[in-house]
N, C-alpha and C. Protein backbone atom coordinates (compact mmCIF):
# COMPACT_ATOMS: atom_id res chain seq x y z
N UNK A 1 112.73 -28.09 88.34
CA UNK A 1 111.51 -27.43 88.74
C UNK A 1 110.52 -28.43 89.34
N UNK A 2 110.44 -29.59 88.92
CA UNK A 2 109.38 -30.95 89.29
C UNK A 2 109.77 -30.75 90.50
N UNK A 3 111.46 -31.48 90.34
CA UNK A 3 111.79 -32.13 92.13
C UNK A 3 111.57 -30.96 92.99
N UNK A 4 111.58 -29.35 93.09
CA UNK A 4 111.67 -28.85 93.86
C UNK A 4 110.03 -28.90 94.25
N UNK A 5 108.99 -28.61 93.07
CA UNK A 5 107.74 -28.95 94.16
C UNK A 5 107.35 -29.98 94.49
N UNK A 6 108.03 -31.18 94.07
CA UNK A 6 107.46 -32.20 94.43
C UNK A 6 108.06 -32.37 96.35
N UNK A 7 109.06 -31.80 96.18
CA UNK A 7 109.42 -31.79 97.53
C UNK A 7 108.84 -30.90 98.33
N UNK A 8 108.45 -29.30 98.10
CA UNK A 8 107.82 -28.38 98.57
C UNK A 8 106.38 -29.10 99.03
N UNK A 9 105.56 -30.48 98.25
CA UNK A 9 104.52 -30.71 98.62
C UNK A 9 104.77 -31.52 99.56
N UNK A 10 105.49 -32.46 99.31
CA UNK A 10 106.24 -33.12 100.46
C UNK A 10 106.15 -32.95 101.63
N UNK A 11 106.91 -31.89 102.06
CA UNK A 11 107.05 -30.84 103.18
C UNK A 11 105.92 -30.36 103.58
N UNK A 12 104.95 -29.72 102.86
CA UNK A 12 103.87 -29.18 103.18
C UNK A 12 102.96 -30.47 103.57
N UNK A 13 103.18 -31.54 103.07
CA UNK A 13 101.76 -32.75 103.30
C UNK A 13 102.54 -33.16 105.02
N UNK A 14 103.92 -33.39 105.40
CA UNK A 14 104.53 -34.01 106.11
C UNK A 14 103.86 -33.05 107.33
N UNK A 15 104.16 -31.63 106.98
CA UNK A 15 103.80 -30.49 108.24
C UNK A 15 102.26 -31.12 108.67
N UNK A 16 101.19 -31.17 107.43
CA UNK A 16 100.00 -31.16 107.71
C UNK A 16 99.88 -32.43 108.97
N UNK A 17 100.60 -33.57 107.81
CA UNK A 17 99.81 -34.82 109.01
C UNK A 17 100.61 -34.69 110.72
N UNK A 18 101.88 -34.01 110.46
CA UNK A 18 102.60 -33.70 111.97
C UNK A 18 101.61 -32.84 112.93
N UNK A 19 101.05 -31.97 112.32
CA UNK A 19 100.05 -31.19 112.80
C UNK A 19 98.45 -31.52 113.37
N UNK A 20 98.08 -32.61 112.40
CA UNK A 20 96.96 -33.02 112.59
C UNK A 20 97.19 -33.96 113.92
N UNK A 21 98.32 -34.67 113.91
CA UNK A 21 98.47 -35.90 115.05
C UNK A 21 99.19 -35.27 116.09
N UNK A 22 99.57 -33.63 116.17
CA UNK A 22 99.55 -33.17 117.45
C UNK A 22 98.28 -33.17 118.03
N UNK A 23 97.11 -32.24 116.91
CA UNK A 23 95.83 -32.25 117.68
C UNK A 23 94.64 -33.33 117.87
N UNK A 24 95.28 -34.72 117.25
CA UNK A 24 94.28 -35.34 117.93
C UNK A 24 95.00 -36.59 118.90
N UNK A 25 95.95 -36.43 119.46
CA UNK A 25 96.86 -37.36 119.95
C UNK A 25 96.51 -37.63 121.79
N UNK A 26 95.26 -36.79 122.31
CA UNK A 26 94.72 -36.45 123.20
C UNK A 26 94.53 -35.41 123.92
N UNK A 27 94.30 -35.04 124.85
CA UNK A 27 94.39 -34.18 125.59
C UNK A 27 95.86 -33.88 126.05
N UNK A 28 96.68 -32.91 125.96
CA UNK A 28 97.38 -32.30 126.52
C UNK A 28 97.96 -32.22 127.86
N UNK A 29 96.96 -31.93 128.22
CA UNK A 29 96.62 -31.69 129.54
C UNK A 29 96.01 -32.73 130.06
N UNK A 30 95.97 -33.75 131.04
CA UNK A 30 95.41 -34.64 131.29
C UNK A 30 94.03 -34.09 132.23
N UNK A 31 94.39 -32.87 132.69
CA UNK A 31 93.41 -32.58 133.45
C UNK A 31 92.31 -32.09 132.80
N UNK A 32 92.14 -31.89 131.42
CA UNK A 32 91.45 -31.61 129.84
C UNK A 32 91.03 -32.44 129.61
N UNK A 33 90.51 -33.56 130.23
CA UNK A 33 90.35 -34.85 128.99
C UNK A 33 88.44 -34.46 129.56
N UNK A 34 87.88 -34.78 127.74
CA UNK A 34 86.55 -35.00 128.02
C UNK A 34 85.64 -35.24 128.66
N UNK A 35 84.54 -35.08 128.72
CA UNK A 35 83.73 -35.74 129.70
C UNK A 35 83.16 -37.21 129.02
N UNK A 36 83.14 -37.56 127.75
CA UNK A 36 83.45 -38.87 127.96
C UNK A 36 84.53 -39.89 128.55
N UNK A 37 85.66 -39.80 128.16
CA UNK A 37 86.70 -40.44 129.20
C UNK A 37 86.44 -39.94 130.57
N UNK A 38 85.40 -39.18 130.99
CA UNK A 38 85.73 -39.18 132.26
C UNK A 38 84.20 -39.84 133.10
N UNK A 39 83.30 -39.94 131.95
CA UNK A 39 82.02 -41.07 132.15
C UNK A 39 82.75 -42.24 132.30
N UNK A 40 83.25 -42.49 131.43
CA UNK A 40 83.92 -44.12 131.45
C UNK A 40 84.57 -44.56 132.50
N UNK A 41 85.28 -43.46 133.50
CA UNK A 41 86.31 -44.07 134.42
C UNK A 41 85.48 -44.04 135.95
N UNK A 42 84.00 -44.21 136.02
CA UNK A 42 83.43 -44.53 137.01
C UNK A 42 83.92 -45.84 138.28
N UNK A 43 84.36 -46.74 137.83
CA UNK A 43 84.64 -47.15 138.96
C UNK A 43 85.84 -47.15 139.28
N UNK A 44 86.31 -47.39 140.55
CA UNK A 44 87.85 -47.05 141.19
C UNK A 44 88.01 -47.77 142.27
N UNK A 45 89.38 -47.53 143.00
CA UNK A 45 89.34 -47.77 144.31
C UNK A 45 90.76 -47.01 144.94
N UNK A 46 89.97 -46.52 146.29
CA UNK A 46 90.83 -45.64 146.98
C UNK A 46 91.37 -46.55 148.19
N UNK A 47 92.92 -45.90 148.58
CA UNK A 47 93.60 -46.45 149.62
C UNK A 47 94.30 -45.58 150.33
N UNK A 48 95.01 -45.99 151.37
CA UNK A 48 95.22 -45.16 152.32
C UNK A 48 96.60 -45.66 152.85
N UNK A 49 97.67 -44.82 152.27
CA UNK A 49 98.68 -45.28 152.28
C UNK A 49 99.77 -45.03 153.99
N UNK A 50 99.39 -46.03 154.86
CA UNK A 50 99.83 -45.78 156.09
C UNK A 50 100.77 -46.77 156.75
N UNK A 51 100.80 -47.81 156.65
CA UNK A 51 101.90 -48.70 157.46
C UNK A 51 102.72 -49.58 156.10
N UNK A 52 104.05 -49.00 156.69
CA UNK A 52 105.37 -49.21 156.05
C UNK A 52 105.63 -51.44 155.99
N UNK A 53 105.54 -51.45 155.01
CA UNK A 53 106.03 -53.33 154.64
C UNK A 53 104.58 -53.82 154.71
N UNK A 54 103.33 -53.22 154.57
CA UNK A 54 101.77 -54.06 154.88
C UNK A 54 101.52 -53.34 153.69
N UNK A 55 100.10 -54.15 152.83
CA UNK A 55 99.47 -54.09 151.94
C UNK A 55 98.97 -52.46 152.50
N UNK A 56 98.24 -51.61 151.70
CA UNK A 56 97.79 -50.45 152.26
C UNK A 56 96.20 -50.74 152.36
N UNK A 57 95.50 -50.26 152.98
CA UNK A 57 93.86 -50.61 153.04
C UNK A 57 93.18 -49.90 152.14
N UNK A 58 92.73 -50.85 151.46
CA UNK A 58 91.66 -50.18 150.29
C UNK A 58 90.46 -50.49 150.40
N UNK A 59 89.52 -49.64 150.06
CA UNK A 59 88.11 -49.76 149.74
C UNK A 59 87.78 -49.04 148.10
N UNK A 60 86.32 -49.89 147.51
CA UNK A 60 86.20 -49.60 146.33
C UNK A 60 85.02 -48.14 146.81
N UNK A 61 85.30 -47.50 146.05
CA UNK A 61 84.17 -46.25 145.51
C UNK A 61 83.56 -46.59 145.12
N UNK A 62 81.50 -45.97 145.31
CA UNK A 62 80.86 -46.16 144.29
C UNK A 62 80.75 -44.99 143.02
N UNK A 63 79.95 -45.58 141.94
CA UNK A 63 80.40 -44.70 140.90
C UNK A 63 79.99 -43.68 141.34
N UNK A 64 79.29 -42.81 141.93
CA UNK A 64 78.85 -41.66 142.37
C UNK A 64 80.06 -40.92 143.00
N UNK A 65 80.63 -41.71 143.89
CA UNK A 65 82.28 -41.01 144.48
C UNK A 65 82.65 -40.77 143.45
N UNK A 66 82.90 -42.46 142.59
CA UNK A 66 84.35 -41.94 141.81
C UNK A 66 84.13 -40.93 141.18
N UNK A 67 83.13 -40.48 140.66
CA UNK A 67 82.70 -39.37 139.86
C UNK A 67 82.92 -38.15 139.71
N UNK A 68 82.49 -38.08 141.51
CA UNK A 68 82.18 -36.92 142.34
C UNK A 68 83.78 -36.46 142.58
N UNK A 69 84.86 -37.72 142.98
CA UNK A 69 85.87 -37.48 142.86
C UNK A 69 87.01 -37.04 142.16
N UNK A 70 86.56 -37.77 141.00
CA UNK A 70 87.47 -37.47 140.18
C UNK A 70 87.08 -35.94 139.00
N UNK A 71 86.12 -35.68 139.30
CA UNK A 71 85.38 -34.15 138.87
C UNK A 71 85.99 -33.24 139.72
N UNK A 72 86.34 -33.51 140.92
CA UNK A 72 87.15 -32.64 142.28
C UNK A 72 88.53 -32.52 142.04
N UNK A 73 89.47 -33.82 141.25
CA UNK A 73 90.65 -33.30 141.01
C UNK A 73 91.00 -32.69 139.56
N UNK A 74 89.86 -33.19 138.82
CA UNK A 74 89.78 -32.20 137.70
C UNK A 74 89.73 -30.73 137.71
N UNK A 75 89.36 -30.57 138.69
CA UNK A 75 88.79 -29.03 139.04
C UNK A 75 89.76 -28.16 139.73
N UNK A 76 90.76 -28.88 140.27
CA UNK A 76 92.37 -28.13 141.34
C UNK A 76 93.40 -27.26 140.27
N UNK A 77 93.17 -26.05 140.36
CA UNK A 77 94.91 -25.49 139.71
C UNK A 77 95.69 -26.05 139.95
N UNK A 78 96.74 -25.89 138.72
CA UNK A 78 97.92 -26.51 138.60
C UNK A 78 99.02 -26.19 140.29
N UNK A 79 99.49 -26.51 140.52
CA UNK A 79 100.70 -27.09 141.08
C UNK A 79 102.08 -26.91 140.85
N UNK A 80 102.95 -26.98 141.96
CA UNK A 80 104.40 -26.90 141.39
C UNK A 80 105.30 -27.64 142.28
N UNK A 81 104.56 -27.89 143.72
CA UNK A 81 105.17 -28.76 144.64
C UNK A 81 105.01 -30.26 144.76
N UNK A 82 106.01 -31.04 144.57
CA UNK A 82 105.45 -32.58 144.71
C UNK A 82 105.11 -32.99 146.04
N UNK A 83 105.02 -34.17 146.00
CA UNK A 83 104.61 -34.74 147.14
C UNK A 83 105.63 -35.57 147.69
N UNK A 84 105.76 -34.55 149.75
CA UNK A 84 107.15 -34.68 149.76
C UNK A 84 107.52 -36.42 150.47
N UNK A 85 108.40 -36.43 150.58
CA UNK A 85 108.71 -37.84 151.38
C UNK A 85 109.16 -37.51 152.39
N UNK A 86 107.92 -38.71 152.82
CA UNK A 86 107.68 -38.34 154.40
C UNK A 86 108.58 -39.56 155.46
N UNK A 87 108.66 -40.31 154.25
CA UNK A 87 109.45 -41.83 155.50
C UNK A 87 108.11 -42.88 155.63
N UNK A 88 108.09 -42.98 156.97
CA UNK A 88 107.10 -43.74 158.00
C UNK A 88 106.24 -43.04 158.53
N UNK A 89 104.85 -43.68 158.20
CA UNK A 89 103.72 -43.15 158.70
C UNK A 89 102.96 -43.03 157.51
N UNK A 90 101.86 -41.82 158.08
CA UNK A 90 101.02 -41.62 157.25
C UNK A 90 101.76 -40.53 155.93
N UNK A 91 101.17 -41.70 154.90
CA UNK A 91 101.79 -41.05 153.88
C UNK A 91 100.31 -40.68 152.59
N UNK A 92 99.41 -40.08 153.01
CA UNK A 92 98.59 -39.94 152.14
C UNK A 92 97.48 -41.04 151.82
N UNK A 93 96.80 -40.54 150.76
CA UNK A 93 95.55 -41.46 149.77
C UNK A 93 95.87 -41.92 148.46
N UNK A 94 95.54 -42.60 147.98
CA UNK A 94 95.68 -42.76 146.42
C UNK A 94 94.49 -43.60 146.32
N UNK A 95 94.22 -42.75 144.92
CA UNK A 95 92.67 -43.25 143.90
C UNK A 95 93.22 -43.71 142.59
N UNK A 96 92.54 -44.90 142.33
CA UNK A 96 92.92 -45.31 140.96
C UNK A 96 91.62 -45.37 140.60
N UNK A 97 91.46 -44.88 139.29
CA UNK A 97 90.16 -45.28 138.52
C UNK A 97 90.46 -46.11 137.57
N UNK A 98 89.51 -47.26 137.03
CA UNK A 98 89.08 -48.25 135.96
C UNK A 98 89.82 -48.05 134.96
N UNK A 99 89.86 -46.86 133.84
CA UNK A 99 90.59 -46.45 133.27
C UNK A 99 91.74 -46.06 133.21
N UNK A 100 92.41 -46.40 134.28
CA UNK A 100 94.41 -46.06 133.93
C UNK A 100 94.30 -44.61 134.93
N UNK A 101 93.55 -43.80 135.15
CA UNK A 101 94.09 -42.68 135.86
C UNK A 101 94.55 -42.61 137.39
N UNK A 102 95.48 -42.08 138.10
CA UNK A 102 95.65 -41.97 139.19
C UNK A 102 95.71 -41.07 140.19
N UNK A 103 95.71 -41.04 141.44
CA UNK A 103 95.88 -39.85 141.88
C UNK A 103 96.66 -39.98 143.15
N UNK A 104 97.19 -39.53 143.45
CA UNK A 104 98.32 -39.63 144.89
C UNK A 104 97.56 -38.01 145.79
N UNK A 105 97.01 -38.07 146.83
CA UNK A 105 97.22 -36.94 147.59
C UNK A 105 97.39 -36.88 148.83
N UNK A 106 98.32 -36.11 149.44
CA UNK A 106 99.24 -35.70 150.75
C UNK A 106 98.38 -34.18 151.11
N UNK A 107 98.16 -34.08 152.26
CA UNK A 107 97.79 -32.68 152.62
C UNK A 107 97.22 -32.12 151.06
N UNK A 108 97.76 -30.57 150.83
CA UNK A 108 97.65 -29.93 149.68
C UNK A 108 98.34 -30.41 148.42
N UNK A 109 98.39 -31.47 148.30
CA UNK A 109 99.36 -31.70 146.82
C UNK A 109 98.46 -32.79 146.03
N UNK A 110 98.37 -32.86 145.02
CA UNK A 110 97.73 -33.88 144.46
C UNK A 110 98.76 -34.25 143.07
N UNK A 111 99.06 -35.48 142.97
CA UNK A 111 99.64 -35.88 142.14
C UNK A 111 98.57 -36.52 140.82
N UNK A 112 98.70 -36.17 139.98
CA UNK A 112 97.88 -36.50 139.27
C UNK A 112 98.39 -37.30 137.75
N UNK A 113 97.71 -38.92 137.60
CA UNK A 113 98.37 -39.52 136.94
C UNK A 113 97.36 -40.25 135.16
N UNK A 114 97.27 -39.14 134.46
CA UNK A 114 96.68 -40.16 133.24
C UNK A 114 97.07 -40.19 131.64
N UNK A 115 96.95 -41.12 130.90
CA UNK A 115 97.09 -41.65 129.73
C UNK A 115 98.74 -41.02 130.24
N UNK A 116 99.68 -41.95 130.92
CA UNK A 116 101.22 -41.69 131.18
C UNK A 116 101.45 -39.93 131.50
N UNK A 117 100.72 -39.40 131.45
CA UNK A 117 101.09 -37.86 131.70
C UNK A 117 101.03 -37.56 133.63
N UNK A 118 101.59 -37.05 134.18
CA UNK A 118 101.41 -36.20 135.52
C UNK A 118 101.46 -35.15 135.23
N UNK A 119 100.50 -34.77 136.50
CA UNK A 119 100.49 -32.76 136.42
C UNK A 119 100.17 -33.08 138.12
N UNK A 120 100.83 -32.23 138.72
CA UNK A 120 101.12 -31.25 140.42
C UNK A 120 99.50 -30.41 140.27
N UNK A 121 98.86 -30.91 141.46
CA UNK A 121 97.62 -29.82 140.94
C UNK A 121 97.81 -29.51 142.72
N UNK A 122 97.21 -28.43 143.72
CA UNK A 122 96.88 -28.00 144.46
C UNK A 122 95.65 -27.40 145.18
N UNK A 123 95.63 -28.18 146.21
CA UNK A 123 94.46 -28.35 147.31
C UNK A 123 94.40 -27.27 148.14
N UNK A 124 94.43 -26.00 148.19
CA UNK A 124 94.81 -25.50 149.47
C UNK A 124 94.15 -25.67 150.60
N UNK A 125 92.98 -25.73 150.65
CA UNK A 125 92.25 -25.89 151.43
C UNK A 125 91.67 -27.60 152.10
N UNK A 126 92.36 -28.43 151.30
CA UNK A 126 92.76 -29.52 151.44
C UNK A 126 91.39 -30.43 151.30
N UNK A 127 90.54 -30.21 150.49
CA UNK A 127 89.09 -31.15 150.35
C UNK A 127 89.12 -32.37 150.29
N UNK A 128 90.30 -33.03 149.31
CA UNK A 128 90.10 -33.94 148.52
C UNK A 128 90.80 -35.38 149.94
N UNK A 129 91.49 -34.29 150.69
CA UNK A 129 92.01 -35.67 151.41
C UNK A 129 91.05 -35.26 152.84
N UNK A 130 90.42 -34.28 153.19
CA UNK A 130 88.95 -34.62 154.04
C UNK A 130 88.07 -35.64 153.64
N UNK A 131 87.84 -35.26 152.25
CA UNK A 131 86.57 -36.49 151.49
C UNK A 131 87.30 -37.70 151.64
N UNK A 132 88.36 -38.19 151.09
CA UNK A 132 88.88 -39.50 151.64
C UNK A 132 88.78 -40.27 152.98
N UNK A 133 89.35 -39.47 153.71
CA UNK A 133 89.20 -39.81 155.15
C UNK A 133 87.78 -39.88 155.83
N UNK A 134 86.94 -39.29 155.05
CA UNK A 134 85.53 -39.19 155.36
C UNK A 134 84.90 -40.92 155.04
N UNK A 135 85.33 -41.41 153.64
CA UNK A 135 84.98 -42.17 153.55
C UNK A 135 85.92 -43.82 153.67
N UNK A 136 87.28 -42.98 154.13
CA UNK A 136 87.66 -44.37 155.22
C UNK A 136 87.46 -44.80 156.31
N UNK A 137 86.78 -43.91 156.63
CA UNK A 137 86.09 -44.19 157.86
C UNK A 137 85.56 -45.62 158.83
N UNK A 138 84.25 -46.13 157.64
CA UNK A 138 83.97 -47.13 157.65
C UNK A 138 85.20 -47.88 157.64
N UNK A 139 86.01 -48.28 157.18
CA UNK A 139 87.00 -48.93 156.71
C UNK A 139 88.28 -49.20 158.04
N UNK A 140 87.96 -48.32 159.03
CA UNK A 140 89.04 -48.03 160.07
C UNK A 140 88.59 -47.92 161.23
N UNK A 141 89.41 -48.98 162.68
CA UNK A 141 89.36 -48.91 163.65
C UNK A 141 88.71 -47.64 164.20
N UNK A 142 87.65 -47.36 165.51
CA UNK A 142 87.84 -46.14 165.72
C UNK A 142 89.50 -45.19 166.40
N UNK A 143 90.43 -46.63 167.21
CA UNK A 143 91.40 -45.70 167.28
C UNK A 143 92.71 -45.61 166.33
N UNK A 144 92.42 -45.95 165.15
CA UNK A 144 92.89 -45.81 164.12
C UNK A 144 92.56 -44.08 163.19
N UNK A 145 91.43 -44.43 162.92
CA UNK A 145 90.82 -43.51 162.45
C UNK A 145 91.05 -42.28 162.57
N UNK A 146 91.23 -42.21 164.53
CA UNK A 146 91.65 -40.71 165.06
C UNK A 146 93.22 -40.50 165.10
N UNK A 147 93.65 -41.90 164.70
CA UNK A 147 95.25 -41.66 164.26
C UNK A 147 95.32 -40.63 163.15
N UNK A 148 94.64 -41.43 162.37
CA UNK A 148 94.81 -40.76 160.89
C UNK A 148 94.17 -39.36 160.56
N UNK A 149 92.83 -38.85 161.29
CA UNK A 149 92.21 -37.51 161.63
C UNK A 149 93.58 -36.38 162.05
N UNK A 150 94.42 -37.38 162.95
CA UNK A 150 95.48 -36.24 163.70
C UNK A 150 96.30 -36.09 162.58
N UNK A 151 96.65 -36.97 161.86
CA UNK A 151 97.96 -36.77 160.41
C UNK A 151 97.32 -35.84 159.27
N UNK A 152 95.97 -35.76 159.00
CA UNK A 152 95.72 -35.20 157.92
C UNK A 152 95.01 -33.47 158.68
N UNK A 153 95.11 -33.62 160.11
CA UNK A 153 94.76 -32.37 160.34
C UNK A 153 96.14 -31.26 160.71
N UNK A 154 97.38 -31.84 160.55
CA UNK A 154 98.30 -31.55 160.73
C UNK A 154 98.83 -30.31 159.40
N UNK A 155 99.27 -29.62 159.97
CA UNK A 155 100.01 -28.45 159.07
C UNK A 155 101.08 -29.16 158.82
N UNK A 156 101.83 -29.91 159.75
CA UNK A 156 103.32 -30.04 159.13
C UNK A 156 103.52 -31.61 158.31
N UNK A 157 104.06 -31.98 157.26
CA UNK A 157 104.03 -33.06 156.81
C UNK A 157 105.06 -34.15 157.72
């Protein structure tokens, strides 16, 4: 009679702490995470992933972008299409913030990368890689620039 409740408590204490360290083990959802972790990951830097065997060109965000930015991919429904491979050329943006998070986006797809989790989120209307290009601007030849205007205004990948 002992050993069986001593094991029944067992079991029941083992469930509890399995349970408790599902719910505090983080966010789930990476696209869930607090608005403290997401105060903290103010600074970043975005790049522009375009010529094949060269470093890619980056510029840093100020915290107001990264902010502004990373509140914008927080905000995209989920997803189901990755981001396809394209070869050579223009192959998108990527944002890294301070804190470990990432983001890959192509046309409508946003790859989304934090505390090791991805989630596929979707742009349809494609904001997040206008705002990029908006602010690579500075950063790019003018006949560069209208290279890259023609790739991201493109329907076809």
């Amino acid at each position: 009679m002992r050993s069986s409740r001593l094991r029944w408590g067992l079991a029941v204490g083992l469930g509890l702490m399995g349970a408790l360290a599902c719910t505090t083990g983080g966010p789930s959802n990476p696209t869930s995470a607090n608005s403290e972790s997401r105060d903290a990951m103010t600074a970043a830097k975005a790049s522009l992933d375009l010529f094949s065997g060269r470093e890619a060109l980056s510029w840093a965000l100020s915290d107001e972008e990264s902010r502004a930015l990373r509140d914008a991919v927080l905000a995209l429904p989920r997803g189901s299409r990755p981001i396809p491979d394209v070869g050579l050329g223009y192959r998108g943006f990527e944002v890294a913030w301070e804190g470990g998070a990432h983001a890959r986006v192509f046309h409508d797809v946003i790859e989304y990368t934090e505390s090791g989790r991805t989630v596929l989120l979707e742009d349809s209307a494609r904001q997040l890689e206008q705002r990029l290009l908006a602010g690579a601007r500075p950063h790019l030849t003018p006949e560069l620039f209208t290279a890259v205007e023609a790739q991201v205004r493109s329907t076809t990948p």
